[in-house]
Protein backbone atom coordinates (compact mmCIF):
# COMPACT_ATOMS: atom_id res chain seq x y z
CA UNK A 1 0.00 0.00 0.00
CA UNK A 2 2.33 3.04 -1.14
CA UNK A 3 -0.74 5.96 -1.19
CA UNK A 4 -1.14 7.75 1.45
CA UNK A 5 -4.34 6.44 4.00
CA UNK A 6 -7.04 8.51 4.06
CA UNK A 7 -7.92 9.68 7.74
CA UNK A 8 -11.20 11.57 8.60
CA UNK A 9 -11.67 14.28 11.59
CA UNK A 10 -13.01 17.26 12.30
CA UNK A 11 -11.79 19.82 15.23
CA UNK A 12 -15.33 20.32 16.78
CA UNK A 13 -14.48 16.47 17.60
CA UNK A 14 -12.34 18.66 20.57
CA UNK A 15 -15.09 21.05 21.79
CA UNK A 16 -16.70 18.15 24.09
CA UNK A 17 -14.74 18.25 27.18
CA UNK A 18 -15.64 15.92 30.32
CA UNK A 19 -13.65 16.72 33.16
CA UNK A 20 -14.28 13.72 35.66
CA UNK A 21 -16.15 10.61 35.71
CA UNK A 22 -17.59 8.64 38.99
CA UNK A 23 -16.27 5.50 39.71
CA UNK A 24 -17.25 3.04 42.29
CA UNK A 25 -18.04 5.98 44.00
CA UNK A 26 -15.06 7.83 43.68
CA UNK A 27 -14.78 10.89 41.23
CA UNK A 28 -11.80 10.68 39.09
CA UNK A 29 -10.17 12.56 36.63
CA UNK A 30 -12.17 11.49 32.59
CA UNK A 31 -9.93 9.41 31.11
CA UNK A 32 -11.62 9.85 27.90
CA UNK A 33 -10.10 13.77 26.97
CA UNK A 34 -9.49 15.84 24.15
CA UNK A 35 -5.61 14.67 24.86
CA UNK A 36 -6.38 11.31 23.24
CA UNK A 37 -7.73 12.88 19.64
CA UNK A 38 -4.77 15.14 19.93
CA UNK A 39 -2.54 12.70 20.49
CA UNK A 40 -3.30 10.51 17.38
CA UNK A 41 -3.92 13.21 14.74
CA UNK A 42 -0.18 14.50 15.73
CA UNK A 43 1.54 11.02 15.35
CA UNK A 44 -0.45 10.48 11.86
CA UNK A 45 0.27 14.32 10.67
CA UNK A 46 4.19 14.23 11.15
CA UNK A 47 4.15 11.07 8.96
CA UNK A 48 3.45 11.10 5.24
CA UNK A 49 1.16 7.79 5.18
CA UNK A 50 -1.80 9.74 6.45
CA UNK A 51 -3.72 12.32 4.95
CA UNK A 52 -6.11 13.98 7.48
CA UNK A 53 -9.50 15.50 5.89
CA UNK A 54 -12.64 16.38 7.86
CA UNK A 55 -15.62 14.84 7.02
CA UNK A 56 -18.00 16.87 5.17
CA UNK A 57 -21.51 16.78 6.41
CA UNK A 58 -22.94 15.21 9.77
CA UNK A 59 -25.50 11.82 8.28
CA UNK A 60 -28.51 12.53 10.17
CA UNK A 61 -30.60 9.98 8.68
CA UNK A 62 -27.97 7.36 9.05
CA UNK A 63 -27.42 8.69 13.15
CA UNK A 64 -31.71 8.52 13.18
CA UNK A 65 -31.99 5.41 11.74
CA UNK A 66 -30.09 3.34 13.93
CA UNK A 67 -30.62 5.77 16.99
CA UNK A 68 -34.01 5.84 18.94
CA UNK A 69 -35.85 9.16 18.70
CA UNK A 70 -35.72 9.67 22.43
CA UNK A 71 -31.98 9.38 22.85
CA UNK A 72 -32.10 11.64 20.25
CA UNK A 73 -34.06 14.25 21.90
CA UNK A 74 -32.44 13.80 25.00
CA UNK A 75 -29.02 15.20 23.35
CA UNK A 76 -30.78 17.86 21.93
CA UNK A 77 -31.90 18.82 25.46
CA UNK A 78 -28.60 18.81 26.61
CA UNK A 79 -27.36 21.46 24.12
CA UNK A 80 -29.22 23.83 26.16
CA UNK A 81 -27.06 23.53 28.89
CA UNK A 82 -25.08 26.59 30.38
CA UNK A 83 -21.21 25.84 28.79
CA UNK A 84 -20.02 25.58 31.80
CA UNK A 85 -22.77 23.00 33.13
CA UNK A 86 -21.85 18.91 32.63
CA UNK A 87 -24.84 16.54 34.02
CA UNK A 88 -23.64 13.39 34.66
CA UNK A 89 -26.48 10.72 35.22
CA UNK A 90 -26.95 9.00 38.45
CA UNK A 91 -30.46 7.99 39.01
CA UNK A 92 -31.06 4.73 36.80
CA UNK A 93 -35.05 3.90 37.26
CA UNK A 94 -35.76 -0.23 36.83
CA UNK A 95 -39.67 0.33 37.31
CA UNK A 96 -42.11 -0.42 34.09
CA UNK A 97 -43.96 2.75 35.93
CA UNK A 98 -40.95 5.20 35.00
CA UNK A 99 -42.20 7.78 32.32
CA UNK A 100 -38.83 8.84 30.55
CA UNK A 101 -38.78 12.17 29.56
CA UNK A 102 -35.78 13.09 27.17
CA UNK A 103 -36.81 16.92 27.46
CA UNK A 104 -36.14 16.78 30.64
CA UNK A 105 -31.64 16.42 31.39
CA UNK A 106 -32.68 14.80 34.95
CA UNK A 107 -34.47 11.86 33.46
CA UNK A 108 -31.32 11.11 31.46
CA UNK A 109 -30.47 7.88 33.80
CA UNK A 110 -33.43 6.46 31.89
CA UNK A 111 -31.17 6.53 28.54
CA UNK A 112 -28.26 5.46 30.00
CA UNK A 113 -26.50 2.46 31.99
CA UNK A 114 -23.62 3.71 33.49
CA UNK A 115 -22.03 6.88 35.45
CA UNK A 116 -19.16 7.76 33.94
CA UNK A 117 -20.66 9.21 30.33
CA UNK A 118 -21.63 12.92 30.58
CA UNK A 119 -23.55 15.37 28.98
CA UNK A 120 -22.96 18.96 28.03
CA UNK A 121 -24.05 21.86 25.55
CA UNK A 122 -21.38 19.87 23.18
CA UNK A 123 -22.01 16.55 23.44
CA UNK A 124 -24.53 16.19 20.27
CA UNK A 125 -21.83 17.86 18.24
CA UNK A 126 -18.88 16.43 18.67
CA UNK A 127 -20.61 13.13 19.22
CA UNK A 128 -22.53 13.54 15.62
CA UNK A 129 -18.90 14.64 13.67
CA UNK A 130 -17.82 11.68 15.38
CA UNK A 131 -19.94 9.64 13.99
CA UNK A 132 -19.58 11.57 10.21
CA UNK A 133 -15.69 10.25 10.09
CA UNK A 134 -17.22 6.64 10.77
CA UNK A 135 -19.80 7.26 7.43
CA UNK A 136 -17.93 9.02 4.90
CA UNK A 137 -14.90 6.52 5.50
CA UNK A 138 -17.24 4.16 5.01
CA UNK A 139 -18.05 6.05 1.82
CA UNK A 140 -14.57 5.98 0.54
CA UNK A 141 -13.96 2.32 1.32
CA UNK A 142 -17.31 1.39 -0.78
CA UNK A 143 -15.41 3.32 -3.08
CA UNK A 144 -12.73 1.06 -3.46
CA UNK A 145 -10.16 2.68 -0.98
CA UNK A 146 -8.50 -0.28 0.60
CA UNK A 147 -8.36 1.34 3.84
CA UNK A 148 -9.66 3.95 5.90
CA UNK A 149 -9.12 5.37 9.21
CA UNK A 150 -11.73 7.51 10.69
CA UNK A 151 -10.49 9.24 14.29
CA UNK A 152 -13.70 8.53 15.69
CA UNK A 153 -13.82 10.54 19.19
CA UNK A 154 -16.11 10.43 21.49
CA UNK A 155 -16.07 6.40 20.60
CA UNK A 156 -18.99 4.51 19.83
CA UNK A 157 -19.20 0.82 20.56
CA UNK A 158 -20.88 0.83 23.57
CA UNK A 159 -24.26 3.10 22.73
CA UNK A 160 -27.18 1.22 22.29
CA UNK A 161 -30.00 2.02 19.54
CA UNK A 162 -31.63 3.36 23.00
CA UNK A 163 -29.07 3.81 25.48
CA UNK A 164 -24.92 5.66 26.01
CA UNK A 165 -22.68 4.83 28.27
CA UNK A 166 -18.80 3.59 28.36
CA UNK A 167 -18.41 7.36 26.56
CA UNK A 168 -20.22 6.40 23.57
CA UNK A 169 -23.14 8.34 22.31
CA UNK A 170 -23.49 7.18 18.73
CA UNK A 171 -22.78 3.79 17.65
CA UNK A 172 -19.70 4.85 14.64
CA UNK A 173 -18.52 1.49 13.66
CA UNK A 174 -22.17 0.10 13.24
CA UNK A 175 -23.55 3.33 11.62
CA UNK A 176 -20.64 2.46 9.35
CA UNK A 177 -21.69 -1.20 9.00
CA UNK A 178 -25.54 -0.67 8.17
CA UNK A 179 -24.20 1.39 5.02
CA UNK A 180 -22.04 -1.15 4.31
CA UNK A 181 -24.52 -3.96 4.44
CA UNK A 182 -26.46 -2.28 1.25
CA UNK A 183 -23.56 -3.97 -0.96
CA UNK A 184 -22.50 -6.47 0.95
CA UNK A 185 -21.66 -8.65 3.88
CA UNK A 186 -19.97 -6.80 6.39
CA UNK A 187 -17.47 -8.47 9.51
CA UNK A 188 -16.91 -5.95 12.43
CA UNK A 189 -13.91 -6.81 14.55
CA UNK A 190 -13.54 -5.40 17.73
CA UNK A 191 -10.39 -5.52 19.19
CA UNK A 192 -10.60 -2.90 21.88
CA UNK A 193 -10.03 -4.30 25.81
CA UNK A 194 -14.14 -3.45 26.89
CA UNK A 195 -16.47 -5.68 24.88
CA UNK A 196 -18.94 -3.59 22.74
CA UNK A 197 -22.20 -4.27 24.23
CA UNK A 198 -23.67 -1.56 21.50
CA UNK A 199 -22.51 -3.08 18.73
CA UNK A 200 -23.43 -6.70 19.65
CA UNK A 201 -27.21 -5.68 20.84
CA UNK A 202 -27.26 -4.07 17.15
CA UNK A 203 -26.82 -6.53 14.92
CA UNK A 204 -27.42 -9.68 17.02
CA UNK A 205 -30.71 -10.82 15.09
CA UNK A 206 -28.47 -9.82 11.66
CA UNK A 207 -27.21 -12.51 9.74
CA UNK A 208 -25.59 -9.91 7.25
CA UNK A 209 -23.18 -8.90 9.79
CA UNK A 210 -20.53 -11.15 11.73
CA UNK A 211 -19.75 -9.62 15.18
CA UNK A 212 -16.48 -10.99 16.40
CA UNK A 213 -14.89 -9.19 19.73
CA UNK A 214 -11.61 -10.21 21.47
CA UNK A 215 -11.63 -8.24 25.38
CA UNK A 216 -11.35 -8.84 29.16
CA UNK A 217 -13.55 -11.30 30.57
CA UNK A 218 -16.80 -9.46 31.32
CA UNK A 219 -17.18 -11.58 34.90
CA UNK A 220 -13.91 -8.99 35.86
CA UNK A 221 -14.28 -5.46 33.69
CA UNK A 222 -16.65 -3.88 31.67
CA UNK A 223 -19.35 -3.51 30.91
CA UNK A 224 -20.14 -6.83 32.90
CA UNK A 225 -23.03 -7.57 31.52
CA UNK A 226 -22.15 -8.43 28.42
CA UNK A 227 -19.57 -10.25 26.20
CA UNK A 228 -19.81 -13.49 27.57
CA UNK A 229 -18.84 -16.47 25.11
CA UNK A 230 -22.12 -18.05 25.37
CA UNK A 231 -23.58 -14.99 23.18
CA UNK A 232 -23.83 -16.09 19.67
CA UNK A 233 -26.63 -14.15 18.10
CA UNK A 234 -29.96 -14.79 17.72
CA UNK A 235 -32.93 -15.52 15.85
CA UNK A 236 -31.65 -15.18 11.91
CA UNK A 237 -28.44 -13.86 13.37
CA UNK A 238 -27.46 -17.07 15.52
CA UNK A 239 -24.34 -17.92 14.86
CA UNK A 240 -23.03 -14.44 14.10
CA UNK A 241 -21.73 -13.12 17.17
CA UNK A 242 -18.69 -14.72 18.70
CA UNK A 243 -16.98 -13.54 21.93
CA UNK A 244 -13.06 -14.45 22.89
CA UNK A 245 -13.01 -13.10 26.20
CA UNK A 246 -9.78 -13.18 27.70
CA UNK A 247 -7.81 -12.91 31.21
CA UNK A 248 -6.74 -9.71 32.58
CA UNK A 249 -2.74 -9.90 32.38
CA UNK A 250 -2.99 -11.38 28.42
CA UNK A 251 0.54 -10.80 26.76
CA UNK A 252 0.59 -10.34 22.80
CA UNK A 253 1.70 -14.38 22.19
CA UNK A 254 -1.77 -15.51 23.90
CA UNK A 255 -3.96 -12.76 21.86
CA UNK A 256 -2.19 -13.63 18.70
CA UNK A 257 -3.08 -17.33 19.46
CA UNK A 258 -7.06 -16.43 19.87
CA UNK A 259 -6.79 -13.80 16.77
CA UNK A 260 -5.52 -16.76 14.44
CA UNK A 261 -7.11 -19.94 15.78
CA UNK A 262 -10.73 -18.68 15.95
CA UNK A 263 -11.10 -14.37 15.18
CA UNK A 264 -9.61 -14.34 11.98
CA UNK A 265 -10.92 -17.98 11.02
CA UNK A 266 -14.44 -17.02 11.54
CA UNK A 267 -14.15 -13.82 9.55
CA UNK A 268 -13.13 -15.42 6.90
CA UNK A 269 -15.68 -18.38 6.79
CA UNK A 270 -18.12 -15.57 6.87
CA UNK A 271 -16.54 -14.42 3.25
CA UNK A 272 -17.58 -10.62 3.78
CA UNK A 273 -16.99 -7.76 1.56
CA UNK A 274 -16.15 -5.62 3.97
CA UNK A 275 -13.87 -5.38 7.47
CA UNK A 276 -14.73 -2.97 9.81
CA UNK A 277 -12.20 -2.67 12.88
CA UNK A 278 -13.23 -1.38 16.13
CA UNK A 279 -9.67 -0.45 17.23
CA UNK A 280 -9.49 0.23 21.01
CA UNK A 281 -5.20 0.63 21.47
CA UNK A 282 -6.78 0.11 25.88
CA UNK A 283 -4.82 -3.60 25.14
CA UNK A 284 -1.90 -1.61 25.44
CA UNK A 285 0.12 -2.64 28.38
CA UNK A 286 0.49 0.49 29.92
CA UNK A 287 -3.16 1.83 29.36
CA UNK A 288 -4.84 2.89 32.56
CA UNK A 289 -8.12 1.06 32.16
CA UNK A 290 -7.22 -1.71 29.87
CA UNK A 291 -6.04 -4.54 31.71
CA UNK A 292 -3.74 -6.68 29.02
CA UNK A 293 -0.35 -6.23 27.80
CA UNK A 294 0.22 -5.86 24.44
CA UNK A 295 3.32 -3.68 23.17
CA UNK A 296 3.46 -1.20 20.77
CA UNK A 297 5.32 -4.01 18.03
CA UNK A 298 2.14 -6.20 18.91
CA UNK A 299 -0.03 -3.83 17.63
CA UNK A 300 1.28 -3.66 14.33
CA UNK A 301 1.67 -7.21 14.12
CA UNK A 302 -1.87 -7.39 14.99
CA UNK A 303 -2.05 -5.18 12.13
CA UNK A 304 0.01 -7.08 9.51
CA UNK A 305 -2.51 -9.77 10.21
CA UNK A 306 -5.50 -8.22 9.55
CA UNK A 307 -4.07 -6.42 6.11
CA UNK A 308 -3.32 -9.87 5.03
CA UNK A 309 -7.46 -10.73 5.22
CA UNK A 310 -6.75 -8.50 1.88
CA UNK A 311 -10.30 -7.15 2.58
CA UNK A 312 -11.51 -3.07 1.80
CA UNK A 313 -11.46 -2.15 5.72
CA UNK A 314 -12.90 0.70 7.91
CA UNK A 315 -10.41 1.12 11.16
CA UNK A 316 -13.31 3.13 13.66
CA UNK A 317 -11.22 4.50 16.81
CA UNK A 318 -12.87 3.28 19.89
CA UNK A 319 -10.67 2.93 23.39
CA UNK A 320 -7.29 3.90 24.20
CA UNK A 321 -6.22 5.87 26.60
CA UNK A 322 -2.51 6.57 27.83
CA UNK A 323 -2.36 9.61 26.20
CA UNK A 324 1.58 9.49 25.86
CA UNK A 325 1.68 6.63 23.94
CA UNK A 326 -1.66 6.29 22.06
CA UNK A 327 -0.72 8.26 18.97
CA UNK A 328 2.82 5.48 18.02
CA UNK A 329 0.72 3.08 19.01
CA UNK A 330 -2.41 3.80 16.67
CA UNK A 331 0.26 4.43 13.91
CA UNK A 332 2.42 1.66 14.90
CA UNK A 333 -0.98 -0.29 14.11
CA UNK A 334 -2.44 1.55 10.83
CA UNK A 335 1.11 0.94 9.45
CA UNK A 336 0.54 -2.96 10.23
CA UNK A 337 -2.39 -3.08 8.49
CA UNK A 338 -0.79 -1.08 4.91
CA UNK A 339 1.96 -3.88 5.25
CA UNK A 340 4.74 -2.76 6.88
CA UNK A 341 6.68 -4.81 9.64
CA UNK A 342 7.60 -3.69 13.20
């Protein structure tokens, strides 16, 4: 691959800005900042590979489409926030008697499952561009680009059609995917440490679109409640959905055993036309949340193995977040998958 990768983002991607998450209880500083964005477009700028564009145009009827109206709504209400004014969610109602109301910010815990994902005035925006470097990749690899990167921040794999959490507020990779479906069977590996929950609840009845996720064994980390190896899809999807989770403390050898003696052999059973990668870098061994230990030359040989599928491939940014590091490590992976060696 000797032309230069095409990379989407957009700088309003940086105006959403969550200071702190809660945690167990505690209240700790967001790992999820602008730092990790920054991070990554630097690395891929300083090297002639890339070539950063912004996406165009936000795809509101792709985002409404695969995103229920309320969540919708409920972001819109959250743009009328003072700017200096973050809500973060904390009252989750269970009861069938609940009456959600997304025009009201306090009922948010009804659209969400966890603490830790905030909203502000800036959330819809940055969240929608977000989602706009997922689709118009996705444009350019229907295209016939072989690869495309899109710098997809907030992340996405963890948001629901009805429901955000893990930071994710619109699904990017599977936006990506239901556009990609139109032509063709689509595979959507998801490499980052947290299984995506979102993704998998989307396309689990979808027979269209093989789900395969490698990530720390949900009875440890999160999201807990799903990712579990006995989810397999359902209904005309059974069958397409396979989880590897794996121990906390997993070196590079042990992934790269999983990746090639049931990921990648399942992917390509499947035949698709398209790969879409969910690329968390939070497998990276010094990463604050992730718990495995994969190096920086891992990555790109976990890279090198998926360019060999020889498949037209969307790489969606998800997790990864030692902010040092991320931006060699992203391009130490990218440049795996155009063929190059550690």
């Amino acid at each position: 691959m000797h032309e230069p990768t095409p990379v989407f983002f957009h700088d309003v991607q940086l105006e959403f800005k969550p200071l702190y998450e809660w945690a167990f209880g505690e209240r700790i500083d967001h790992p999820e900042t602008t730092a990790r964005a920054e991070s990554i477009r630097a690395a891929l700028l300083e090297d002639g590979r890339f070539a950063i564009r912004p996406p165009q145009s936000v795809p509101l009827a792709p985002i409404r489409q695969l995103h229920n109206y309320q969540l919708m709504t409920l972001y819109n209400t959250a743009t009328e926030l003072p700017p200096e004014q973050t809500f973060y969610p904390s009252v989750f109602p269970k009861s069938e008697q609940a009456r959600p109301d997304p025009t009201n910010i306090r009922h948010a815990g009804c659209f969400c499952f966890d603490s830790g994902t905030p909203l502000n005035a800036m959330t819809l925006e940055a969240a929608s561009w977000s989602a706009a470097c997922a689709y118009e990749a996705a444009q350019l690899v229907r295209k016939g680009e072989p690869m495309v990167y899109s710098l997809s921040r907030p992340p996405g794999h963890h948001a629901t059609r009805k429901l955000f959490g893990g930071y994710s507020y619109f699904n990017n990779a599977a936006i990506a995917a239901r556009y990609l479906r139109r032509s063709g069977r689509v595979a959507i590996l998801d490499v980052d440490f947290h299984h995506g929950n979102g993704t998998q609840e989307i396309f689990y009845r979808d027979a269209k679109v093989l789900v395969v996720s490698l990530h720390g064994d949900p009875r440890e980390f999160y999201p807990y409640f799903a990712g579990y190896a006995t989810e397999c899809g359902a209904g005309p999807g059974e069958g397409f959905n396979l989880n590897l989770p794996l121990p906390g403390g997993c070196d590079g050898s042990e992934y790269m055993r999983v990746l090639l003696q049931h990921a990648l052999p399942q992917i390509q059973n499947f035949a698709p036309d398209y790969l879409i990668v969910s690329a968390g870098h939070d497998a990276y061994v010094d990463d604050p949340i992730g718990h495995f230990s994969l190096t920086r030359d891992d990555f790109t040989t976990l890279g090198n193995h998926l360019g060999r599928l020889g498949l037209p491939t969307l790489v969606v940014q998800e997790g990864g977040y030692h902010t040092p590091t991320l931006g060699s490590v992203v391009r130490a992976f990218l440049k795996g998958m155009r063929g190059e060696d550690p």
